[in-house]
Protein backbone atom coordinates (compact mmCIF):
# COMPACT_ATOMS: atom_id res chain seq x y z
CA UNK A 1 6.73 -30.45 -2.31
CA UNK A 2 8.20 -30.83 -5.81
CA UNK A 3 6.56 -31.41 -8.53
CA UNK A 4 7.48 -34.82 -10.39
CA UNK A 5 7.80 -34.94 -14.42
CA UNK A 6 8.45 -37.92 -16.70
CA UNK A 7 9.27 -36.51 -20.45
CA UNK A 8 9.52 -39.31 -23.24
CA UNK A 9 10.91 -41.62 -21.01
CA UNK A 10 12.00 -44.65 -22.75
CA UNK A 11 13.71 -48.48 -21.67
CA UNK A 12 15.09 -50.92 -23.44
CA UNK A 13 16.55 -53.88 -22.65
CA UNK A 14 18.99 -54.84 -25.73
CA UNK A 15 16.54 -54.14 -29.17
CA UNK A 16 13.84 -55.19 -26.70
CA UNK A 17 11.53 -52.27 -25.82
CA UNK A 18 9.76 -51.93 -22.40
CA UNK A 19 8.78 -48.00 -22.25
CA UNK A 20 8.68 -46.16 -25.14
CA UNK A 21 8.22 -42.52 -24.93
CA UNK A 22 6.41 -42.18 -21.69
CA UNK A 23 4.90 -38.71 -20.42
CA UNK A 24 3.54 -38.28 -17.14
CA UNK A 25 3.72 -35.72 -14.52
CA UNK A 26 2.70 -36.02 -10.90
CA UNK A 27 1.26 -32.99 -8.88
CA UNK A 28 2.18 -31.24 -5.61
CA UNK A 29 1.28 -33.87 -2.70
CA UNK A 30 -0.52 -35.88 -4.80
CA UNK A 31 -0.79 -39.86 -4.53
CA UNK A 32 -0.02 -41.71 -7.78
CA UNK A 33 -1.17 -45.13 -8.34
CA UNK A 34 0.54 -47.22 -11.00
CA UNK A 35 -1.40 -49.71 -12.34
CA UNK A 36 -1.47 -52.98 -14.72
CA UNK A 37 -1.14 -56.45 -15.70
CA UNK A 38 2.03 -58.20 -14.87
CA UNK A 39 4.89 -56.84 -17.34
CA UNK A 40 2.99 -53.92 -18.78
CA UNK A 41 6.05 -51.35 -17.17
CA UNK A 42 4.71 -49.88 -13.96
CA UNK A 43 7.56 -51.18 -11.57
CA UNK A 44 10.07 -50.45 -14.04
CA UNK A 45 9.07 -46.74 -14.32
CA UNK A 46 8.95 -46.68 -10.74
CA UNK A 47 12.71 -47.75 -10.59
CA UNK A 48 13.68 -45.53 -13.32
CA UNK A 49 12.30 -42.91 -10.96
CA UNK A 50 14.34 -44.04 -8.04
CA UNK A 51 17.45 -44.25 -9.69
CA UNK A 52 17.93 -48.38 -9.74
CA UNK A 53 17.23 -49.00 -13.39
CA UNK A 54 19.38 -46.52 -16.16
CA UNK A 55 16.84 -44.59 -18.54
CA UNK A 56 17.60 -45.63 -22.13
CA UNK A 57 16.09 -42.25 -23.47
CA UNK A 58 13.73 -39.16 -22.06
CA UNK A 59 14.09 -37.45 -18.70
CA UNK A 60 13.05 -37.55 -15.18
CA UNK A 61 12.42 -34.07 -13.41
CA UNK A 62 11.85 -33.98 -9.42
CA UNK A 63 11.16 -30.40 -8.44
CA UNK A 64 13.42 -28.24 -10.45
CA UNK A 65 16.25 -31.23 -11.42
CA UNK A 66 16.69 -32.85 -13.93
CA UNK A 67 17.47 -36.13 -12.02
CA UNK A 68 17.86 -38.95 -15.02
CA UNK A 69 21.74 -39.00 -14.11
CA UNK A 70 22.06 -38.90 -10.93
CA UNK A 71 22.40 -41.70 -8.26
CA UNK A 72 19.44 -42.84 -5.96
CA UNK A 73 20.42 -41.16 -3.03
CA UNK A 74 21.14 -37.73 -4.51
CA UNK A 75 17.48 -37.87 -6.00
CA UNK A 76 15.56 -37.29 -2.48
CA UNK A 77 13.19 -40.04 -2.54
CA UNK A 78 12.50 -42.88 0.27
CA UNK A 79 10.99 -46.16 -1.43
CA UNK A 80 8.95 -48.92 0.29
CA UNK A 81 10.13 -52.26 -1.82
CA UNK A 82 7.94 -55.57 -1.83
CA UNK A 83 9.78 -57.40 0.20
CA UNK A 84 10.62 -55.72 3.49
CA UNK A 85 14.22 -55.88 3.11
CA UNK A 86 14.97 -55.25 6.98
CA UNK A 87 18.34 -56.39 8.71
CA UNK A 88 17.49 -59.26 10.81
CA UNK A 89 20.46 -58.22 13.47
CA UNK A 90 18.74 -55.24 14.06
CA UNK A 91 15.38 -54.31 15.78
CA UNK A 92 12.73 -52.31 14.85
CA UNK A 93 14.65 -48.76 16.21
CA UNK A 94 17.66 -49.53 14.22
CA UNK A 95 16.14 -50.66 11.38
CA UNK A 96 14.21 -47.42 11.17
CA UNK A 97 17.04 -45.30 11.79
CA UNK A 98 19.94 -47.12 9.90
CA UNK A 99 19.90 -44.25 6.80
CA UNK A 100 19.55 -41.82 9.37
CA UNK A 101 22.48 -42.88 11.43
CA UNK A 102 24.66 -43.01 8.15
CA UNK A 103 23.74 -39.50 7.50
CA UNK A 104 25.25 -38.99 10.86
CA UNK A 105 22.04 -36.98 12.30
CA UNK A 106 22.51 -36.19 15.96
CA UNK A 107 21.11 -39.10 17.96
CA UNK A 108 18.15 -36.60 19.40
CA UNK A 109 16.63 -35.56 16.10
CA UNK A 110 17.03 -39.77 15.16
CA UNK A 111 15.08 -41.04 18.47
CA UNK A 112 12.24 -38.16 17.40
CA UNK A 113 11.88 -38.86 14.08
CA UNK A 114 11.70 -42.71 14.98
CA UNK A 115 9.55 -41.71 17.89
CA UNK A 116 7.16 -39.95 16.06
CA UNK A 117 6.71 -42.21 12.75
CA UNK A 118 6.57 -45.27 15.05
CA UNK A 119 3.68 -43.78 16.71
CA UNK A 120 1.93 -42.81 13.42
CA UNK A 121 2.39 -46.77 12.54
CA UNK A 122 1.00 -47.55 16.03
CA UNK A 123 4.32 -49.83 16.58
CA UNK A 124 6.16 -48.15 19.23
CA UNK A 125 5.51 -51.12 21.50
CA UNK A 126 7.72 -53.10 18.59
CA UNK A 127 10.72 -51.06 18.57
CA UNK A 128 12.71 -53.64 20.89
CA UNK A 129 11.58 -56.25 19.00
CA UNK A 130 13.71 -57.90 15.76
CA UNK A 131 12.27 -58.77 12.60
CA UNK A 132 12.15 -63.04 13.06
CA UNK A 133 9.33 -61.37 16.09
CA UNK A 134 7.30 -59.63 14.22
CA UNK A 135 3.67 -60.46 11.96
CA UNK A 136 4.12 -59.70 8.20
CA UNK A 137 1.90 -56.41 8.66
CA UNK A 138 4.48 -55.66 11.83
CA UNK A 139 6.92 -55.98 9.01
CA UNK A 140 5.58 -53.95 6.52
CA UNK A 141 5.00 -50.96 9.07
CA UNK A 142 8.46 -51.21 9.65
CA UNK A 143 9.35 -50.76 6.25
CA UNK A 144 7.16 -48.06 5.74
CA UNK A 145 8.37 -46.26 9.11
CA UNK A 146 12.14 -46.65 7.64
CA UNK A 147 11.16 -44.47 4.87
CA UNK A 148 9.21 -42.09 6.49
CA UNK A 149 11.72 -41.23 9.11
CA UNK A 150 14.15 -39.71 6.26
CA UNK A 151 11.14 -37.00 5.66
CA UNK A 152 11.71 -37.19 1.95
CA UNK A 153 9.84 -34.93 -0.34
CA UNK A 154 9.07 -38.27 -2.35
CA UNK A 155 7.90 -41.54 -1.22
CA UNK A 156 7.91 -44.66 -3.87
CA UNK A 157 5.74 -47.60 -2.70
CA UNK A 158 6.61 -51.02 -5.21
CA UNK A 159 3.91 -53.23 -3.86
CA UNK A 160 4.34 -53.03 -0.62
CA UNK A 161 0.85 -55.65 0.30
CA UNK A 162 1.61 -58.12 -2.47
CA UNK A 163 3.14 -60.47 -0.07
CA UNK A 164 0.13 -60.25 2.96
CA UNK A 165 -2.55 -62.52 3.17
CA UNK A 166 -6.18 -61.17 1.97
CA UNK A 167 -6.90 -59.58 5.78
CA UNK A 168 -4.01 -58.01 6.29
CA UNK A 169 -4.05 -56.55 2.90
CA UNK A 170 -7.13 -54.85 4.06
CA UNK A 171 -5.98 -53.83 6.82
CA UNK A 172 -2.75 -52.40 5.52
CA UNK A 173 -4.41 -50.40 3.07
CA UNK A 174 -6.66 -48.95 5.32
CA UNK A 175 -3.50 -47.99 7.52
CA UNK A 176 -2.35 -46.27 3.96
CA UNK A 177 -5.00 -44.23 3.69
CA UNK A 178 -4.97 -43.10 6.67
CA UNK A 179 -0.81 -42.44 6.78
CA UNK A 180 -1.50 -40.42 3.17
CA UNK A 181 -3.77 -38.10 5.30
CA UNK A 182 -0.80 -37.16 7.73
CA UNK A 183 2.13 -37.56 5.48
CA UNK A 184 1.65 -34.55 3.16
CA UNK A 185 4.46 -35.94 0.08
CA UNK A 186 4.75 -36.68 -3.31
CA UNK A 187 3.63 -40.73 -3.33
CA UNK A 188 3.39 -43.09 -5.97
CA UNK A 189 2.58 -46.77 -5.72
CA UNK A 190 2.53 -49.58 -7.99
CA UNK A 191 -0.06 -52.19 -8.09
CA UNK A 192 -1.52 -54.85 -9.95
CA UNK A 193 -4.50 -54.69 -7.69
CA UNK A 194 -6.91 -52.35 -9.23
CA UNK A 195 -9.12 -52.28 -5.51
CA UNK A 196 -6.09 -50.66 -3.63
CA UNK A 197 -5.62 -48.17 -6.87
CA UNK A 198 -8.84 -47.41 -6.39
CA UNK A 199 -9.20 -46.77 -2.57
CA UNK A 200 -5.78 -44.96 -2.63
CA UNK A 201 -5.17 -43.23 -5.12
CA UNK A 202 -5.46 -39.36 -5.89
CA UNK A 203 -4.78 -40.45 -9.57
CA UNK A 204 -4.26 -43.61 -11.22
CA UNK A 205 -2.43 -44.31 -14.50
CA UNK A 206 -3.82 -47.54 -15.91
CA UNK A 207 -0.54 -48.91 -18.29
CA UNK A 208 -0.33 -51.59 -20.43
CA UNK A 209 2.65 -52.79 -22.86
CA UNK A 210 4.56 -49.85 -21.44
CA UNK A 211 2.15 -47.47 -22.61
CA UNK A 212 -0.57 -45.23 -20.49
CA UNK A 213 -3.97 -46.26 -21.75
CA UNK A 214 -5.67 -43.56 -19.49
CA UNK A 215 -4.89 -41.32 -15.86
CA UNK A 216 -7.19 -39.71 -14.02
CA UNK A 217 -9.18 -39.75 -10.85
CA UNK A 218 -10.82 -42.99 -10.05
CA UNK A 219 -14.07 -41.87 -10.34
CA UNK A 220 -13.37 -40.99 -13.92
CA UNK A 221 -11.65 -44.05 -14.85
CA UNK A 222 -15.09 -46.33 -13.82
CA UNK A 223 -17.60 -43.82 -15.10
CA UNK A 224 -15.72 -43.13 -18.15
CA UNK A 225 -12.83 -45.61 -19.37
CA UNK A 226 -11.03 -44.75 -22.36
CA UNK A 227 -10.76 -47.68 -23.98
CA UNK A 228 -11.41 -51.64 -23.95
CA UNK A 229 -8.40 -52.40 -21.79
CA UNK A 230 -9.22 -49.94 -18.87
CA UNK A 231 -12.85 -50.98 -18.88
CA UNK A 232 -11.88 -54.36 -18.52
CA UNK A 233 -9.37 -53.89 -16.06
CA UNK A 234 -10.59 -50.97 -13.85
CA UNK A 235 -14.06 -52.09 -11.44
CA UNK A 236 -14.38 -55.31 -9.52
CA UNK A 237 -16.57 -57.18 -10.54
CA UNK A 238 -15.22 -56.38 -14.24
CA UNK A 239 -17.73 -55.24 -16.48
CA UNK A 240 -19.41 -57.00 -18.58
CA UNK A 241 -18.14 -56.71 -22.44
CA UNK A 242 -20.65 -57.96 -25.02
CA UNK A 243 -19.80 -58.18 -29.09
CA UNK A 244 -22.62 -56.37 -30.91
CA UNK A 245 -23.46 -54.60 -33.91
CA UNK A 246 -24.77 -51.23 -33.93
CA UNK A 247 -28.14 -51.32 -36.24
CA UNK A 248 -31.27 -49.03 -36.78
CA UNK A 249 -34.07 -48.29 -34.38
CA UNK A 250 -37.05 -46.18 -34.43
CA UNK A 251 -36.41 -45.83 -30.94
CA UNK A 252 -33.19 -44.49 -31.32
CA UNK A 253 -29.29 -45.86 -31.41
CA UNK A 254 -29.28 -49.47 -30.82
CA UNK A 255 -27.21 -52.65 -30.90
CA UNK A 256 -27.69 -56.09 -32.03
CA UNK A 257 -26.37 -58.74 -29.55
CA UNK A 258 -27.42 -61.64 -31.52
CA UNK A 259 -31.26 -61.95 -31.42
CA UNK A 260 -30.88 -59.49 -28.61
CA UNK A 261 -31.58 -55.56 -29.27
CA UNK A 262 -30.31 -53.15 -26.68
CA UNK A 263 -31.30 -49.58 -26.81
CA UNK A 264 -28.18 -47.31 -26.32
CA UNK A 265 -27.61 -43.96 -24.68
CA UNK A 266 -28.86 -41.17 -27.00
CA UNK A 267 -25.64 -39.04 -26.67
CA UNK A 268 -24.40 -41.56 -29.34
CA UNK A 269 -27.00 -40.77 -31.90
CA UNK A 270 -24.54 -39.40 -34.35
CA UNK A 271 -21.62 -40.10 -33.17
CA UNK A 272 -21.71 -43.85 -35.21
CA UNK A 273 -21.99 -45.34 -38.25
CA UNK A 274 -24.45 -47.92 -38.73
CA UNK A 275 -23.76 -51.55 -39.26
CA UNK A 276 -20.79 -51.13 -37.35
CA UNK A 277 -18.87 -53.90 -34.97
CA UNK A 278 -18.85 -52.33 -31.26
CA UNK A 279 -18.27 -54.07 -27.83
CA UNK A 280 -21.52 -52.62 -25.29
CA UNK A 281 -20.33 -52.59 -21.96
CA UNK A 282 -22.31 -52.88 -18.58
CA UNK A 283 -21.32 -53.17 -15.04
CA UNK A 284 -22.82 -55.80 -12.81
CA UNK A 285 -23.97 -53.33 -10.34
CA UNK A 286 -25.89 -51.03 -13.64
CA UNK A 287 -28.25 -54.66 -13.98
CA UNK A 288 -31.26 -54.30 -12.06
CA UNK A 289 -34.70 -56.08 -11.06
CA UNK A 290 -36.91 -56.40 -14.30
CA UNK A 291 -38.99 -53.03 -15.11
CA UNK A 292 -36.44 -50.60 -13.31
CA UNK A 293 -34.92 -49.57 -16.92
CA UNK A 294 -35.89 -49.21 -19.85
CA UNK A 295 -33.62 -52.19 -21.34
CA UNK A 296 -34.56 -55.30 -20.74
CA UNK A 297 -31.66 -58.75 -20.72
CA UNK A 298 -33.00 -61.97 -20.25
CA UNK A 299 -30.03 -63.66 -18.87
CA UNK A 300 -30.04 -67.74 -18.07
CA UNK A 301 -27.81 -68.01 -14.60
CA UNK A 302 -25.31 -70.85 -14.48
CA UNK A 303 -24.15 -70.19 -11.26
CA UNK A 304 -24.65 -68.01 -8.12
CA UNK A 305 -21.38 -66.59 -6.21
CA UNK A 306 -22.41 -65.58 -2.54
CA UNK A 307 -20.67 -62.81 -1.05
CA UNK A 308 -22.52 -62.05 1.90
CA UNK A 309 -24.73 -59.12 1.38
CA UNK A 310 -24.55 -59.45 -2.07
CA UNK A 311 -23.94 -62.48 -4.64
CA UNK A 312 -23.10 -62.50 -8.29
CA UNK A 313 -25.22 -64.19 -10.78
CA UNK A 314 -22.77 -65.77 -13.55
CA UNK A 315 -24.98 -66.38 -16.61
CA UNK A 316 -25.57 -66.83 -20.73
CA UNK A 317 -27.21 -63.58 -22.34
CA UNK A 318 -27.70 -64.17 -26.05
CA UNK A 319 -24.48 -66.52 -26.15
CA UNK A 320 -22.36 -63.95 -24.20
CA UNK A 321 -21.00 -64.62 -20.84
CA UNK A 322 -22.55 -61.95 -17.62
CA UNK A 323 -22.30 -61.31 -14.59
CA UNK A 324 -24.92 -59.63 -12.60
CA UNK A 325 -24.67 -57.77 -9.04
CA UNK A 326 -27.52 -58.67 -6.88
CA UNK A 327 -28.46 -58.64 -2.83
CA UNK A 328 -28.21 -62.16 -1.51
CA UNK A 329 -31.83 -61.94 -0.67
CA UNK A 330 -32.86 -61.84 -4.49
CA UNK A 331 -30.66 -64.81 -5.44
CA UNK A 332 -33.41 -67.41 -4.67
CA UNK A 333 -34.77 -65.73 -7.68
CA UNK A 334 -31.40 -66.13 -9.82
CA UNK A 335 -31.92 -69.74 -10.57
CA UNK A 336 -32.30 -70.76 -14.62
CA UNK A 337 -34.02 -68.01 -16.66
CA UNK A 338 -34.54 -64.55 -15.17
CA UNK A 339 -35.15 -61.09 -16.99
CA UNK A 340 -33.31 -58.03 -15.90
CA UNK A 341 -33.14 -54.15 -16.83
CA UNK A 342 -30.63 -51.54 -16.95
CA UNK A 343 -30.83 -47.95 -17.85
CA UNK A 344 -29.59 -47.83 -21.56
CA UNK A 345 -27.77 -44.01 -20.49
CA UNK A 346 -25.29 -46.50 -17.97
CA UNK A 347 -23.65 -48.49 -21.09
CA UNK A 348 -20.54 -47.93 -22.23
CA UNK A 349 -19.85 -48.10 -26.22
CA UNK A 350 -16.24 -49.23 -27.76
CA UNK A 351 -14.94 -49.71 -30.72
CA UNK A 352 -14.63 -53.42 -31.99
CA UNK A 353 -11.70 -53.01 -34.36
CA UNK A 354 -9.27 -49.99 -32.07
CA UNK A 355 -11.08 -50.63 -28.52
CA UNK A 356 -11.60 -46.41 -28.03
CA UNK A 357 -14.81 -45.52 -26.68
CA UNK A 358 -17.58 -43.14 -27.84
């Protein structure tokens, strides 16, 4: 499978810039997640990379081509789009076959392919059916099935869940998954979910304002975000970002959170300078019973969020807004003050003024 490379790619609409100088490169059957806020580029790169926007500057490499020039269907992807975009005259068969019949494929090789991807999607009982009979996950498979049938070496996904409802979301990306483990291709997929970037993804690129604040796997981008943004935006519940000031200890690094004092992880020992403004972040989940860490956060809970097996404690800690991770069988203990730990080595350090981390 080819390699895909994005060299200081670059759009503009007008004097209006909405990439500038974009670098990215995509492995050998590996799945790509785009991810962001609304606006901050990810389906526009996408479509650059299909072929249905123009690329103001830069250039777009698939395998050994360089493809910037050239129209969508000389490029040798298949994309899934958000809507499902099927004919409503036709069923499911002939939906899933129409680019295949325009290629003029013998009719045996079509009914296989069709055959064979319609079983993978576990909708070969549908293939009669037209599109007004189907469920919007019947839908969606079908969509997906029409790209897979073309056995491209790359497969763009523009999300493709963003119009289900919250089960079939679930379901669908579980069917995902499990598709990305028999479909050996080139995928990327753009999101503004962070949860399906992070169940799906090989890699994710977390952009923002056209620009790629971090990529890696998603392990590394929740144990060790980059920056402000991608803390914030990568982990569900989001962690919890609290204004401090870094100031002396005996005890080692520390920070001031109004009256509060909050030892920090000794890795930073030198790495700041004191009296400094820094943002200490902690995720819900890190906050534990009192006396299980060393750091202690008295937290005053406004409000309990249950969740089943496990409920989130919205509270005031020294004038800062938290949210803490708990089993619902500890949240008769949640109400008004409570004191909580966490293990200082679990907190994540930023810079107030440029948002890096340390």
């Amino acid at each position: 499978m080819p390699r895909i490379a994005i060299k200081r790619l670059e759009k503009r609409y007008g004097d209006v810039p909405v990439i500038s100088g974009l670098d990215l490169v995509m492995e050998d059957k590996e799945f790509t997640v785009l991810v962001g806020p609304s606006g901050c580029g990810k389906s526009t790169t996408l479509r650059m990379i299909a072929g249905l926007e123009d690329v103001s500057g830069g250039e777009i490499w698939i395998g050994d081509r360089e493809v910037s020039s050239l129209e969508p269907k000389d490029r040798g992807i298949a994309m899934v789009f958000q809507d499902y975009a099927l004919y409503p005259h036709m069923n499911v068969a002939q939906n899933m076959s129409f680019a295949l019949r325009l290629a003029r494929m013998p009719r045996a090789e079509i009914d296989a392919r069709v055959r064979r991807v319609a079983d993978m999607l576990s909708i070969s009982h549908l293939l009669s059916r037209r599109p007004r009979e189907l469920s919007g996950g019947q839908r969606q498979r079908v969509a997906m099935g029409r790209a897979l049938v073309r056995d491209a070496p790359v497969f763009l996904f523009d999300e493709p869940l963003s119009n289900l409802d919250a089960k079939l979301r679930t379901q669908m990306r579980a069917e995902l998954a499990l598709m990305r483990q028999r479909v050996e291709k080139n995928m990327i997929y753009v999101t503004h979910d962070q949860v399906e970037a992070m169940t799906l993804a090989d890699r994710i690129v977390v952009m923002n304002g056209g620009v790629v604040q971090q990529q890696g796997s998603p392990q590394e981008l929740y144990e060790k975000p980059a920056n402000l943004f991608v803390a914030g935006f990568i982990g569900a519940p989001a962690m919890n970002l609290l204004s401090a000031r870094l100031v002396s200890s005996s005890g080692g690094p520390a920070a001031s959170v109004g009256d509060l004092v909050l030892p920090l992880p000794e890795r930073l020992q030198d790495r700041m300078s004191p009296d400094s403004n820094i943002v200490v972040g902690l995720r819900p989940s890190a906050i534990k019973p009192a006396g299980v860490g060393r750091g202690e956060l008295p937290v005053n809970v406004l409000l309990s969020e249950y969740a089943g097996a496990h409920s989130l404690l919205i509270g005031d800690c020294a004038g800062q807004r938290v949210t803490v991770e708990v089993t619902s069988e500890d949240v008769r203990r949640g109400a008004g003050s409570a004191l909580f730990s966490f293990d200082p080595e679990q907190l994540h350090v930023f810079e107030a003024r440029t948002g890096d981390a340390f």
